[in-house]
PDB file of N, CA and C in Angstrom:
ATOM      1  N   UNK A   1      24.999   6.154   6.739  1.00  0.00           N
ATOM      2  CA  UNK A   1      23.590   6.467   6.914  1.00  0.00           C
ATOM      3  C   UNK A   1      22.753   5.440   6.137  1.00  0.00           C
ATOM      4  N   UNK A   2      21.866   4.839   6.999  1.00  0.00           N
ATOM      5  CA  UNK A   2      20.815   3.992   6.459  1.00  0.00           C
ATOM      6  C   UNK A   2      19.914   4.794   5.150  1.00  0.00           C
ATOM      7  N   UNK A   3      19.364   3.625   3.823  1.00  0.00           N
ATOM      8  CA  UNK A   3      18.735   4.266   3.094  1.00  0.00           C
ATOM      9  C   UNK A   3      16.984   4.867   3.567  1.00  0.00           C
ATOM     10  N   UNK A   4      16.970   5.649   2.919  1.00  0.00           N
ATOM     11  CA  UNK A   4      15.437   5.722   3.343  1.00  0.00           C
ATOM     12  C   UNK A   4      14.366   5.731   1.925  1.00  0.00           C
ATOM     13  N   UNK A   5      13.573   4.922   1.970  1.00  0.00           N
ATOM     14  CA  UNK A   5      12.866   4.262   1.373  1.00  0.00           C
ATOM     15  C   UNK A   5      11.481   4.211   1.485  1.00  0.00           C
ATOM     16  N   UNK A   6      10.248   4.745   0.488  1.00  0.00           N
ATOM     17  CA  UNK A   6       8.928   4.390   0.453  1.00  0.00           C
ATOM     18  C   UNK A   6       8.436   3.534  -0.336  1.00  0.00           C
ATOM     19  N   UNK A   7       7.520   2.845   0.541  1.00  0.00           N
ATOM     20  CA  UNK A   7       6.920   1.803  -0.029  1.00  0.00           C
ATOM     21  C   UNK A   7       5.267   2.344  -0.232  1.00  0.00           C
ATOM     22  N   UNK A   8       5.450   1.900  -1.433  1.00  0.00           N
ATOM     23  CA  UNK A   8       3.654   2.523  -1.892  1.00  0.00           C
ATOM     24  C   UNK A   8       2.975   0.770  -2.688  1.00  0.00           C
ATOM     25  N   UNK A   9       1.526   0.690  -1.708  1.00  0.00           N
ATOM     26  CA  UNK A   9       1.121  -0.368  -2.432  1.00  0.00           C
ATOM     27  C   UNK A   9      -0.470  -0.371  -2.558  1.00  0.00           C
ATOM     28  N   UNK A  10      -0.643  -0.717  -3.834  1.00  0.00           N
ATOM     29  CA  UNK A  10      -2.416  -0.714  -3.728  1.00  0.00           C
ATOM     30  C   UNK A  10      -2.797  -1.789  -3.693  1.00  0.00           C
ATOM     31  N   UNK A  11      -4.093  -2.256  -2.712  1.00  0.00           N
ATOM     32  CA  UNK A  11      -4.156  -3.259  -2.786  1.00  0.00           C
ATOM     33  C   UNK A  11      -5.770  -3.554  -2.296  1.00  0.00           C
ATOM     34  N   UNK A  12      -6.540  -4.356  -2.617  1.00  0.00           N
ATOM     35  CA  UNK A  12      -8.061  -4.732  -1.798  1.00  0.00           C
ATOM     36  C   UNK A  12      -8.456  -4.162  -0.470  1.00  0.00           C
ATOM     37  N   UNK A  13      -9.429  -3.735  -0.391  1.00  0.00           N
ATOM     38  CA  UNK A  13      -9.664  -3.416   1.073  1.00  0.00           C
ATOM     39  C   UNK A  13      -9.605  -4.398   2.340  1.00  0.00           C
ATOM     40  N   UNK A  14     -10.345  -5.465   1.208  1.00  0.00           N
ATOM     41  CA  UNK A  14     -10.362  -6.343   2.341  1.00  0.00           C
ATOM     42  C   UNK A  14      -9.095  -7.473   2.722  1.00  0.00           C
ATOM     43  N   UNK A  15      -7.991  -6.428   2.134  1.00  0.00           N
ATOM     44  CA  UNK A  15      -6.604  -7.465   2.867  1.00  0.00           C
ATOM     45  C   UNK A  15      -6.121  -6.423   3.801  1.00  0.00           C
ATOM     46  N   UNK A  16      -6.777  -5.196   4.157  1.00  0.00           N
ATOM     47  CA  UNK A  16      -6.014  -4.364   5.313  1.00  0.00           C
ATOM     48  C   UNK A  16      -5.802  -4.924   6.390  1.00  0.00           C
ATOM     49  N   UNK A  17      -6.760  -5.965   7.349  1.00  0.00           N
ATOM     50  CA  UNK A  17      -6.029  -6.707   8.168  1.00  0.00           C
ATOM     51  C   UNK A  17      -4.739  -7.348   8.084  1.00  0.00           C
ATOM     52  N   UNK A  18      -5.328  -8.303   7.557  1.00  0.00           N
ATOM     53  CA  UNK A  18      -3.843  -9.020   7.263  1.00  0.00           C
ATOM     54  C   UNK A  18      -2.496  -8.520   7.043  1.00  0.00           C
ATOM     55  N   UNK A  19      -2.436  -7.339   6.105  1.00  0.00           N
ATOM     56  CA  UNK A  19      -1.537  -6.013   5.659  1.00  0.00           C
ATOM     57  C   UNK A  19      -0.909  -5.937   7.228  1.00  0.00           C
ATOM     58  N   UNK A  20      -2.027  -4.899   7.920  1.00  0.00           N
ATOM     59  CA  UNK A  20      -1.615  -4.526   8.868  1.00  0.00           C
ATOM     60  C   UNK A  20      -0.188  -5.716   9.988  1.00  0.00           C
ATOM     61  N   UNK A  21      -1.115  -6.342  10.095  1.00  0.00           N
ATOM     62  CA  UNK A  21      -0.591  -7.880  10.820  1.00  0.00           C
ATOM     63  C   UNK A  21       0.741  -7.924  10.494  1.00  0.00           C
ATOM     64  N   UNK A  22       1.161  -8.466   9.434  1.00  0.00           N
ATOM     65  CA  UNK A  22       2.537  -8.622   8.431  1.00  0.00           C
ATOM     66  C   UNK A  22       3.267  -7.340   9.001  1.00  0.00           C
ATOM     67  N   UNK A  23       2.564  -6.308   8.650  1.00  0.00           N
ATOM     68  CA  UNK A  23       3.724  -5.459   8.709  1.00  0.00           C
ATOM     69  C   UNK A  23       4.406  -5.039  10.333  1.00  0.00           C
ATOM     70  N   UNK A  24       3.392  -5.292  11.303  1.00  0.00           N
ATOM     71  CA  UNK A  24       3.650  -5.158  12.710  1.00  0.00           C
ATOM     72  C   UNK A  24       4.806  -6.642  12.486  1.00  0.00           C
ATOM     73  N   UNK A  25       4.628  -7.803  12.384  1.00  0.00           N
ATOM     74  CA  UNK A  25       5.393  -8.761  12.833  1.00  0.00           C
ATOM     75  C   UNK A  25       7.046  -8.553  11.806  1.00  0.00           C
ATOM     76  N   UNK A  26       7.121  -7.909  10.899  1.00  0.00           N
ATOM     77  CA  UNK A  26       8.796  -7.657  10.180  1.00  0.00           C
ATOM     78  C   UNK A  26       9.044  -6.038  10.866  1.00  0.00           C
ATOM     79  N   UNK A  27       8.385  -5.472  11.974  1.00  0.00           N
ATOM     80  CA  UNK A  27       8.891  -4.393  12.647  1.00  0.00           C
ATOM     81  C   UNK A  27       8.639  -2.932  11.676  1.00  0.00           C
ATOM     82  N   UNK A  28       7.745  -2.840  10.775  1.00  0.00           N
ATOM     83  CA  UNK A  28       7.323  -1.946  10.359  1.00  0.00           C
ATOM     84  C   UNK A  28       6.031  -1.473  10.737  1.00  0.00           C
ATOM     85  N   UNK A  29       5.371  -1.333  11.710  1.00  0.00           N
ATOM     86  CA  UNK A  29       3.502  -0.766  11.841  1.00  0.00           C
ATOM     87  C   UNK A  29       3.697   0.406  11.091  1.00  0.00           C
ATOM     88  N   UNK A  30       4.514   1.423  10.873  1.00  0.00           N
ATOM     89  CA  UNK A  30       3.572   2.648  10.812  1.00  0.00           C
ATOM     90  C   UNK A  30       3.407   2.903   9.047  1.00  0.00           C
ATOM     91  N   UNK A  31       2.224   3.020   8.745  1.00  0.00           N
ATOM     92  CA  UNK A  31       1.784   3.325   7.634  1.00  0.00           C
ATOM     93  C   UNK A  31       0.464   4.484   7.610  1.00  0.00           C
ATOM     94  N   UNK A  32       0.646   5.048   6.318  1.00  0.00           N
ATOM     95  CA  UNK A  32      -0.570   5.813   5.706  1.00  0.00           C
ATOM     96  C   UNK A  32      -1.476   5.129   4.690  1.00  0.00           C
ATOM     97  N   UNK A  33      -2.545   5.187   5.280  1.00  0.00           N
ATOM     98  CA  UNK A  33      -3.813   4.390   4.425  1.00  0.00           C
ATOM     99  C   UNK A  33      -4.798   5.571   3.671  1.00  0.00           C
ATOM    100  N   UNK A  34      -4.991   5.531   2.213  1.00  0.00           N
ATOM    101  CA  UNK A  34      -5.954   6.175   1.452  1.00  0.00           C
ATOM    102  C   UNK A  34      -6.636   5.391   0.772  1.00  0.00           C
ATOM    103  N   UNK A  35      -8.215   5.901   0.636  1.00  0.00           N
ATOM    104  CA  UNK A  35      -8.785   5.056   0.235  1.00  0.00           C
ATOM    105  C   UNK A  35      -8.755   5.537  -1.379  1.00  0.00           C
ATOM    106  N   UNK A  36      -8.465   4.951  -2.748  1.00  0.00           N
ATOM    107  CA  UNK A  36      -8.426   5.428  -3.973  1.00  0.00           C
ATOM    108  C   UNK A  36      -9.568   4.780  -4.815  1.00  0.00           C
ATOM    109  N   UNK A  37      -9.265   4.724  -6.145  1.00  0.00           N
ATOM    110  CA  UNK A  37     -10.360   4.217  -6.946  1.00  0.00           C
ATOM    111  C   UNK A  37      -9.247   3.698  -8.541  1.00  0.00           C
ATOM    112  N   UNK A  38      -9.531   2.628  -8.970  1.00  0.00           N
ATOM    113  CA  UNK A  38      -8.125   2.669 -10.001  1.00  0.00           C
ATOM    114  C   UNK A  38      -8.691   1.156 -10.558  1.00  0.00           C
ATOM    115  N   UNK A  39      -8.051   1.183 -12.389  1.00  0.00           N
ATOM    116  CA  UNK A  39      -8.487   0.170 -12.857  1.00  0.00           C
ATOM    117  C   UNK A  39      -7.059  -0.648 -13.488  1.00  0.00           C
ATOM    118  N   UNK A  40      -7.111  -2.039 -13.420  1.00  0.00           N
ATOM    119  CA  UNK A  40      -5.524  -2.771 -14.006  1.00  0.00           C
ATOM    120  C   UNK A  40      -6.289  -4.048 -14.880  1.00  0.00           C
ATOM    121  N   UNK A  41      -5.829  -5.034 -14.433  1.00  0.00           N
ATOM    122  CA  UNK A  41      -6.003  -6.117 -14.993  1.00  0.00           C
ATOM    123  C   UNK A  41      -7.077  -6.960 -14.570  1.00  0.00           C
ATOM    124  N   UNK A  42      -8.323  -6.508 -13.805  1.00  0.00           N
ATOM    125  CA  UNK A  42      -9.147  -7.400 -13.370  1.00  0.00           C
ATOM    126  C   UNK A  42     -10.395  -6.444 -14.664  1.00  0.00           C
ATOM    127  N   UNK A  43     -11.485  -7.617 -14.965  1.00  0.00           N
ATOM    128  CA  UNK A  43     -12.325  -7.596 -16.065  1.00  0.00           C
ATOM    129  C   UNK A  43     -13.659  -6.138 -15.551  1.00  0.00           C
ATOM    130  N   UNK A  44     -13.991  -6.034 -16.975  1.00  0.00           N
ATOM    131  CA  UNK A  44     -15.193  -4.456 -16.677  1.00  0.00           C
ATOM    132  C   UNK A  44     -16.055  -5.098 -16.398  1.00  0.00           C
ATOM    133  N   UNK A  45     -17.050  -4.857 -15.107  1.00  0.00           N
ATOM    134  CA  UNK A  45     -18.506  -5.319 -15.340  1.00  0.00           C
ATOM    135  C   UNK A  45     -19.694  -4.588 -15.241  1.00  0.00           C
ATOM    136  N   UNK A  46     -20.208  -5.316 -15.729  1.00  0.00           N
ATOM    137  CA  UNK A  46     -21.939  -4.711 -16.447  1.00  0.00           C
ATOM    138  C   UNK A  46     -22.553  -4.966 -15.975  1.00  0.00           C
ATOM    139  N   UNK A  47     -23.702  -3.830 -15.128  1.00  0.00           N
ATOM    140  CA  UNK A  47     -24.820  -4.229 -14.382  1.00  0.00           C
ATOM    141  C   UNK A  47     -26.048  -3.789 -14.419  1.00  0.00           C
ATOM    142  N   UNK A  48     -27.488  -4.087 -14.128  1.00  0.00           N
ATOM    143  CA  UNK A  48     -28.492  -3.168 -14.711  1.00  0.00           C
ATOM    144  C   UNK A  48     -29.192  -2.561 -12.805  1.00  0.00           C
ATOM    145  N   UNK A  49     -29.676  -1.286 -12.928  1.00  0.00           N
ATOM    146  CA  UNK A  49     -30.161  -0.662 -11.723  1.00  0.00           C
ATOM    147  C   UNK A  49     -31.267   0.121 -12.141  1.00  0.00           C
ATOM    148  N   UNK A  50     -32.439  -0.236 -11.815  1.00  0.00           N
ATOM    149  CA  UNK A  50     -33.526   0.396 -12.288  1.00  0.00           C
ATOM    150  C   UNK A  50     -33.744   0.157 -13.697  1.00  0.00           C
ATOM    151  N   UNK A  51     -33.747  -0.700 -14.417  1.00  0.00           N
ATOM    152  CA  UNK A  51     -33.660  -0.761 -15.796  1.00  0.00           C
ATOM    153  C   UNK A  51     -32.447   0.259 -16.892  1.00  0.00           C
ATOM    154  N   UNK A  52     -31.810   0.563 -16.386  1.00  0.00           N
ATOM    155  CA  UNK A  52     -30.285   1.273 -17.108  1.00  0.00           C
ATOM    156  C   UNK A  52     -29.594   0.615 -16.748  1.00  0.00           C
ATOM    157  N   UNK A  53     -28.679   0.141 -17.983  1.00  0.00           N
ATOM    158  CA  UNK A  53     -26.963  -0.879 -17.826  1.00  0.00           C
ATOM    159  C   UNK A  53     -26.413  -0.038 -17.289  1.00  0.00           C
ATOM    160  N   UNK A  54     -25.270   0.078 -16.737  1.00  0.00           N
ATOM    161  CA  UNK A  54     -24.020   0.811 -15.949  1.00  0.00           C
ATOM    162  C   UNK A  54     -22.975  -0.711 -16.077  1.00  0.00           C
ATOM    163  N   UNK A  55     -21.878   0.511 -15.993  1.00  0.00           N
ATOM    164  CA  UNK A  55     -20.440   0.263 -16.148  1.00  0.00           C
ATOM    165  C   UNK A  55     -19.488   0.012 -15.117  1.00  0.00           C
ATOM    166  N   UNK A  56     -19.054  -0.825 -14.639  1.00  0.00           N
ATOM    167  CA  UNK A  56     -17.906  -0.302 -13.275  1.00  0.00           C
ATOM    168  C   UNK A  56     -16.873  -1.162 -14.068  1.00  0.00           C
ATOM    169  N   UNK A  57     -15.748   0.027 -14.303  1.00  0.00           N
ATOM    170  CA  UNK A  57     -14.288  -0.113 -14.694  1.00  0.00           C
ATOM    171  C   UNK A  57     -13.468   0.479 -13.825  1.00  0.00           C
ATOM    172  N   UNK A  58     -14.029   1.437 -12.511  1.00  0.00           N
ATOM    173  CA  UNK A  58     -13.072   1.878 -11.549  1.00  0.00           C
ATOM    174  C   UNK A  58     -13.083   1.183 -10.128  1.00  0.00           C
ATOM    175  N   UNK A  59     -12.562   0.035  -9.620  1.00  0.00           N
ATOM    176  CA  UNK A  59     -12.151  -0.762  -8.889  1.00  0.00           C
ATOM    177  C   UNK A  59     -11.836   0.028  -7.338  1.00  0.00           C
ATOM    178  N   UNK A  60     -12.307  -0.572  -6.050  1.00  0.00           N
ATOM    179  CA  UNK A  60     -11.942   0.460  -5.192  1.00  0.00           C
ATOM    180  C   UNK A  60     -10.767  -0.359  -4.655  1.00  0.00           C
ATOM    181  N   UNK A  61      -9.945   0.575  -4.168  1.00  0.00           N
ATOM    182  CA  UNK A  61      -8.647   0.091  -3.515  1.00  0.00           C
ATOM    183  C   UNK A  61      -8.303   0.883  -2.643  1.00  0.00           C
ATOM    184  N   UNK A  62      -6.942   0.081  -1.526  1.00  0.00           N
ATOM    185  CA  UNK A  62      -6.452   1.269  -0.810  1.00  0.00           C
ATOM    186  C   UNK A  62      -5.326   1.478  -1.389  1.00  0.00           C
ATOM    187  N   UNK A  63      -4.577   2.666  -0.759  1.00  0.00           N
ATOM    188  CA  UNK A  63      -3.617   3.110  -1.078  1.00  0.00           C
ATOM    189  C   UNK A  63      -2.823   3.183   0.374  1.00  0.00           C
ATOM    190  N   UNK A  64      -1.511   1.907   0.546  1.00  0.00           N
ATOM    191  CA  UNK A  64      -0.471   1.735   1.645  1.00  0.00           C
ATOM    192  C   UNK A  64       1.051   2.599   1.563  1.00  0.00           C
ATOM    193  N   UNK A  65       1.273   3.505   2.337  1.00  0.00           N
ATOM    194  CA  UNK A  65       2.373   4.108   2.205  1.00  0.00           C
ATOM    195  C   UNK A  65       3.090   4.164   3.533  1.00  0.00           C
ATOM    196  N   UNK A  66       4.468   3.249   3.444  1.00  0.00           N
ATOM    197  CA  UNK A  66       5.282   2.970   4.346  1.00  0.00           C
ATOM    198  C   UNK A  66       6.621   3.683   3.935  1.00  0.00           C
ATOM    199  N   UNK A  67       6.847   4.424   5.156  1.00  0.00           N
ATOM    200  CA  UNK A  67       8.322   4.821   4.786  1.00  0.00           C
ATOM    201  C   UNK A  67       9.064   4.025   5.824  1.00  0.00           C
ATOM    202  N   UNK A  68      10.724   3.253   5.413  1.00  0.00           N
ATOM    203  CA  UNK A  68      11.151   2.876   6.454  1.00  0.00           C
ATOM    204  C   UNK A  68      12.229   3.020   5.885  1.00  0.00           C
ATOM    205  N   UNK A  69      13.253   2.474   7.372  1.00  0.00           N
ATOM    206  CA  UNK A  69      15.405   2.985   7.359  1.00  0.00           C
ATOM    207  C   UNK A  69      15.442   2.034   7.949  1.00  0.00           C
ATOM    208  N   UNK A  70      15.107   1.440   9.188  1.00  0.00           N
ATOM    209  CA  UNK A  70      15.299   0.681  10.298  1.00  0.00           C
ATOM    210  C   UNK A  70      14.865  -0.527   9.465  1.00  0.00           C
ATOM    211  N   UNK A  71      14.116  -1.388   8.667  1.00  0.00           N
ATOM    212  CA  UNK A  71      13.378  -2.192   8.438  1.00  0.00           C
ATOM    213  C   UNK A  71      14.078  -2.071   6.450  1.00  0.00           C
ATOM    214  N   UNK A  72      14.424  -3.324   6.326  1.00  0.00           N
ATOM    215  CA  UNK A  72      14.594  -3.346   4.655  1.00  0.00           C
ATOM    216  C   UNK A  72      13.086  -3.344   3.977  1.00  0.00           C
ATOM    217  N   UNK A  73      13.557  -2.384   2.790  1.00  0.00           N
ATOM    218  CA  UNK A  73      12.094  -2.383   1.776  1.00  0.00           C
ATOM    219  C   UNK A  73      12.013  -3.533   1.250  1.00  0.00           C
ATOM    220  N   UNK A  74      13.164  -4.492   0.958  1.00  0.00           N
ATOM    221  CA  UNK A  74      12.416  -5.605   0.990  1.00  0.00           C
ATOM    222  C   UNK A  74      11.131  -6.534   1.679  1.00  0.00           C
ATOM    223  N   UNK A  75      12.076  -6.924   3.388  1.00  0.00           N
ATOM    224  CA  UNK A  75      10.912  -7.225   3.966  1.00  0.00           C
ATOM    225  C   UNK A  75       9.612  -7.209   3.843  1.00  0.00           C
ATOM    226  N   UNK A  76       9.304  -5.111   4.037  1.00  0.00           N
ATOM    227  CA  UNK A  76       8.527  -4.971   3.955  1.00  0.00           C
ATOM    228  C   UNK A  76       7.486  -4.998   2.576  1.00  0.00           C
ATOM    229  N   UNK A  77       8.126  -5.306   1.262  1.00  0.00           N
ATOM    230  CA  UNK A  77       7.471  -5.602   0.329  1.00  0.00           C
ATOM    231  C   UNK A  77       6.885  -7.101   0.325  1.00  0.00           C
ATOM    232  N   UNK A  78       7.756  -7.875   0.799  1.00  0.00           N
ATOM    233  CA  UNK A  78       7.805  -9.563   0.697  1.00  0.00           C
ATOM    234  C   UNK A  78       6.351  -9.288   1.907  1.00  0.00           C
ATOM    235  N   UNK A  79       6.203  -8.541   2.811  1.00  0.00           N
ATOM    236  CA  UNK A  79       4.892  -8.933   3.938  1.00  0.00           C
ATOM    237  C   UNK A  79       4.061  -8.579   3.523  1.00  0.00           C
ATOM    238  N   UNK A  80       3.725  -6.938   2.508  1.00  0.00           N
ATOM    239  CA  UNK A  80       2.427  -6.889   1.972  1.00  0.00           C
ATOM    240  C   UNK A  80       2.114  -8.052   0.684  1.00  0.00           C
ATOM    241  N   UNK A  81       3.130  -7.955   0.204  1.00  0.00           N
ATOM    242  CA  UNK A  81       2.491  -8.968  -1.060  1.00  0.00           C
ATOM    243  C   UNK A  81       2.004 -10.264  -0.367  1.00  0.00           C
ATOM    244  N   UNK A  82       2.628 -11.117   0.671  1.00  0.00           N
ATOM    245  CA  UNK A  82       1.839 -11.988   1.188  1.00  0.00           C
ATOM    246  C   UNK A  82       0.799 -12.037   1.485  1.00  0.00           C
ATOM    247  N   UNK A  83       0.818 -11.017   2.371  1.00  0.00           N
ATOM    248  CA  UNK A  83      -0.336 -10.535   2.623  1.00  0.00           C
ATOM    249  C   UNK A  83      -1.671 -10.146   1.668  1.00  0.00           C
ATOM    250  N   UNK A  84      -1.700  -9.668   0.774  1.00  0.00           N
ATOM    251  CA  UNK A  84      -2.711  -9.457   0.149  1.00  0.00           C
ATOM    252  C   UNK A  84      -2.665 -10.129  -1.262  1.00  0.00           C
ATOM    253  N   UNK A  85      -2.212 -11.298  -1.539  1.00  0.00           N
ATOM    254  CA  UNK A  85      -2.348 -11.682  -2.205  1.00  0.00           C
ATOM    255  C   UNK A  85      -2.961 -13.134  -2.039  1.00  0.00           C
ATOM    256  N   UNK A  86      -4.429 -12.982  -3.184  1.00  0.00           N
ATOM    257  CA  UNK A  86      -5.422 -14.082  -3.391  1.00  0.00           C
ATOM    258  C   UNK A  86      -5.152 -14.720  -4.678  1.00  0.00           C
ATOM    259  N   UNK A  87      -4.316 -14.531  -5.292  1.00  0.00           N
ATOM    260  CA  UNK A  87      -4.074 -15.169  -6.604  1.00  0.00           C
ATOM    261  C   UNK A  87      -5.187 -15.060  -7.512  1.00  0.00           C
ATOM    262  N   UNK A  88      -6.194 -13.988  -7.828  1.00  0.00           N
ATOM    263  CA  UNK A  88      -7.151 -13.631  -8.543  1.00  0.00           C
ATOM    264  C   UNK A  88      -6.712 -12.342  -8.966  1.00  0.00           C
ATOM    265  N   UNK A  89      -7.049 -11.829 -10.343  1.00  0.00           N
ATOM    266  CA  UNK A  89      -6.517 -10.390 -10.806  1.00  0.00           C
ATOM    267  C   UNK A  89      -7.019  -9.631 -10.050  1.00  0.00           C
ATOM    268  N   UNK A  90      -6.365  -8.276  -9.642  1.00  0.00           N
ATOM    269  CA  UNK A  90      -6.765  -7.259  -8.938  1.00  0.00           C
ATOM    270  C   UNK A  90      -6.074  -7.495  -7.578  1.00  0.00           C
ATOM    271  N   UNK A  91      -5.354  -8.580  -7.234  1.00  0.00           N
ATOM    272  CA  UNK A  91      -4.789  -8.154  -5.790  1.00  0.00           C
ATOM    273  C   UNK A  91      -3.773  -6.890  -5.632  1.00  0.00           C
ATOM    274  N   UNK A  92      -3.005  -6.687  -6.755  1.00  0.00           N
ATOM    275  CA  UNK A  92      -2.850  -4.904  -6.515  1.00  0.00           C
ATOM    276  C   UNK A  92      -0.739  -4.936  -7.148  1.00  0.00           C
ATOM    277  N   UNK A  93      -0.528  -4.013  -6.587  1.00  0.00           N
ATOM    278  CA  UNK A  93       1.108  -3.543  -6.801  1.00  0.00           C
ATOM    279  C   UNK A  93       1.768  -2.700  -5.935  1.00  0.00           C
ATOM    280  N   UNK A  94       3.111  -3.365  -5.749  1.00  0.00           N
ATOM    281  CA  UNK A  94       3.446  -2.657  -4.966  1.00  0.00           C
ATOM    282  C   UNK A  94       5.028  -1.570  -5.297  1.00  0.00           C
ATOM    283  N   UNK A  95       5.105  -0.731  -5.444  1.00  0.00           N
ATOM    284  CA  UNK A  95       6.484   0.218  -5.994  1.00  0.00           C
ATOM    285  C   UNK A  95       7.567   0.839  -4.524  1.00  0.00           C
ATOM    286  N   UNK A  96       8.458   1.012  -4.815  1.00  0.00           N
ATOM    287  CA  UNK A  96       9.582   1.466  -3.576  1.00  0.00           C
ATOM    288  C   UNK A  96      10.276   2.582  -4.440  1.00  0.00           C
ATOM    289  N   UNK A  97      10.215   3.453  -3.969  1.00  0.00           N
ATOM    290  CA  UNK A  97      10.866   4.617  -4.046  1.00  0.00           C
ATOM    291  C   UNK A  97      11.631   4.996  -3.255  1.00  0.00           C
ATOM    292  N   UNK A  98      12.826   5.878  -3.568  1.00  0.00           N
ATOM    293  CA  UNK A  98      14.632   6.546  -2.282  1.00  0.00           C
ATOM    294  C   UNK A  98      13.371   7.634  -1.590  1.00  0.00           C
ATOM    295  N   UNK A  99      13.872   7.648  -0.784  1.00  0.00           N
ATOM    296  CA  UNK A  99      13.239   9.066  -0.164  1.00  0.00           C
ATOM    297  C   UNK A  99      14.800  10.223   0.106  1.00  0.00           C
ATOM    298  N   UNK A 100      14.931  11.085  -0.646  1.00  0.00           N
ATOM    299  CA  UNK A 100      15.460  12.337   0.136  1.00  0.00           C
ATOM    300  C   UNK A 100      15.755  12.442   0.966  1.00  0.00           C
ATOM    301  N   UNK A 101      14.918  13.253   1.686  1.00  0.00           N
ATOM    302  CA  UNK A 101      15.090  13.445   2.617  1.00  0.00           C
ATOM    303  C   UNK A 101      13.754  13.264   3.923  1.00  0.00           C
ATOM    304  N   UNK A 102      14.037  13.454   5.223  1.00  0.00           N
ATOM    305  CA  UNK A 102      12.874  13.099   6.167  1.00  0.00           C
ATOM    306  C   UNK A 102      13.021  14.085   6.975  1.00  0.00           C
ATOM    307  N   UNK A 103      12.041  15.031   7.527  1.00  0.00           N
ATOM    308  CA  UNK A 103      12.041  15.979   8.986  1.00  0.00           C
ATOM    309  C   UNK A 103      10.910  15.415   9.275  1.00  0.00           C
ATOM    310  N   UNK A 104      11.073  15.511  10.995  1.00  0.00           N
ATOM    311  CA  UNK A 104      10.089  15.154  11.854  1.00  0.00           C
ATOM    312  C   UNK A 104       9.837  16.961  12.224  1.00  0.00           C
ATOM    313  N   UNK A 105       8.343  17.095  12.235  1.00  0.00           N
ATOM    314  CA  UNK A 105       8.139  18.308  12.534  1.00  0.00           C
ATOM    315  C   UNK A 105       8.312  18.683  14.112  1.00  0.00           C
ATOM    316  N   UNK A 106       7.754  17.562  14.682  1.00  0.00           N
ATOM    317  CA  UNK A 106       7.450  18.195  16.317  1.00  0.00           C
ATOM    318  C   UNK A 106       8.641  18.219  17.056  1.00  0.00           C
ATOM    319  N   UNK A 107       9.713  17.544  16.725  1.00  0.00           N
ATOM    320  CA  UNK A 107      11.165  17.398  17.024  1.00  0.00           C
ATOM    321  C   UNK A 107      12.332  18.044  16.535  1.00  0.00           C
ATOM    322  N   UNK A 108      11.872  18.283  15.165  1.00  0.00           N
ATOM    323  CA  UNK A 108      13.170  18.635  14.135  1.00  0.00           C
ATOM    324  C   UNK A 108      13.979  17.596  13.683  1.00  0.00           C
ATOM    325  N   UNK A 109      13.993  16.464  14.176  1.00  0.00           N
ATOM    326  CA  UNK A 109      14.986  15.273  13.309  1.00  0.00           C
ATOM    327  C   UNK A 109      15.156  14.900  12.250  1.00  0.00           C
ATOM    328  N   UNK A 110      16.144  14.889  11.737  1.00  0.00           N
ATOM    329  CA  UNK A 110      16.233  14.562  10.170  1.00  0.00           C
ATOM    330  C   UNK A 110      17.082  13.610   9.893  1.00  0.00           C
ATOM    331  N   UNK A 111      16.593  13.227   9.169  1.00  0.00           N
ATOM    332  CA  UNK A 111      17.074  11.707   8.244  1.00  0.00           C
ATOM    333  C   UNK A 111      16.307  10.968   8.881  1.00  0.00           C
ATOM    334  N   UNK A 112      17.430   9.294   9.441  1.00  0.00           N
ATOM    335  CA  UNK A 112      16.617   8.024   9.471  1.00  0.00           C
ATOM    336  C   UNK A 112      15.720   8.424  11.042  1.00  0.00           C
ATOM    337  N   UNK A 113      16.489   9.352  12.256  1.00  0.00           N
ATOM    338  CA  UNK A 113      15.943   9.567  13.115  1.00  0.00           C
ATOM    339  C   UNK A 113      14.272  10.215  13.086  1.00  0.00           C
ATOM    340  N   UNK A 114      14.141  10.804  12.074  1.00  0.00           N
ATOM    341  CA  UNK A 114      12.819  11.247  11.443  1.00  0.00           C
ATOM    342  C   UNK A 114      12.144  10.280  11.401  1.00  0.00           C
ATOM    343  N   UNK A 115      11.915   9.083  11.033  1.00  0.00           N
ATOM    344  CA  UNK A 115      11.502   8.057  10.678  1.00  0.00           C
ATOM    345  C   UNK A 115      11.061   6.967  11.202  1.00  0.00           C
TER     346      UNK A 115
END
């Protein structure tokens, strides 16, 4: 039995094209997209609105979640990081986790056939 594997990656909004792209051409399309809010290694900045400073230390990002069996988590790590990476802090991270187990609800299939 093939492993089954999630791929979770945060990354700029504005690399979801490209994201997308990559991951259709190494045979992975299907993903879950959330939009989050999260702060790492890119700098705080300070801005004034109406005469009050404000703060932005929470960065918007998405949140990419690919599960795949058929397709190595490699691959599919090696296509988002291409993909969204500008070589400026904040292009994001990406983690792989085993998955358990998988049921498809509308079918009942379980394991990699789930998937």
């Amino acid at each position: 039995m093939t492993d089954i594997e999630l791929v979770i990656a945060y990354v700029r909004p504005d690399r979801l094209g490209e994201i997308k792209t990559a991951l259709a051409e190494v045979g992975a399309p299907s993903l879950t997209v959330t939009n989050v809010s999260g702060r790492g290694s890119q700098p705080v900045k300070t801005g004034q609105w109406r005469g009050e400073e404000y703060t932005v230390d929470l960065r918007q990002k998405i949140k990419l979640e690919c599960v795949v069996a058929d397709v190595p988590a490699a691959d599919v790590v090696e296509a988002i990081a291409d993909a969204a990476h500008t070589g400026d802090p904040g292009d994001g991270k990406i983690f792989v986790l085993p998955v358990e187990q998988a049921t498809q609800i509308r079918t009942g299939a379980i394991g990699t056939d789930a998937v």
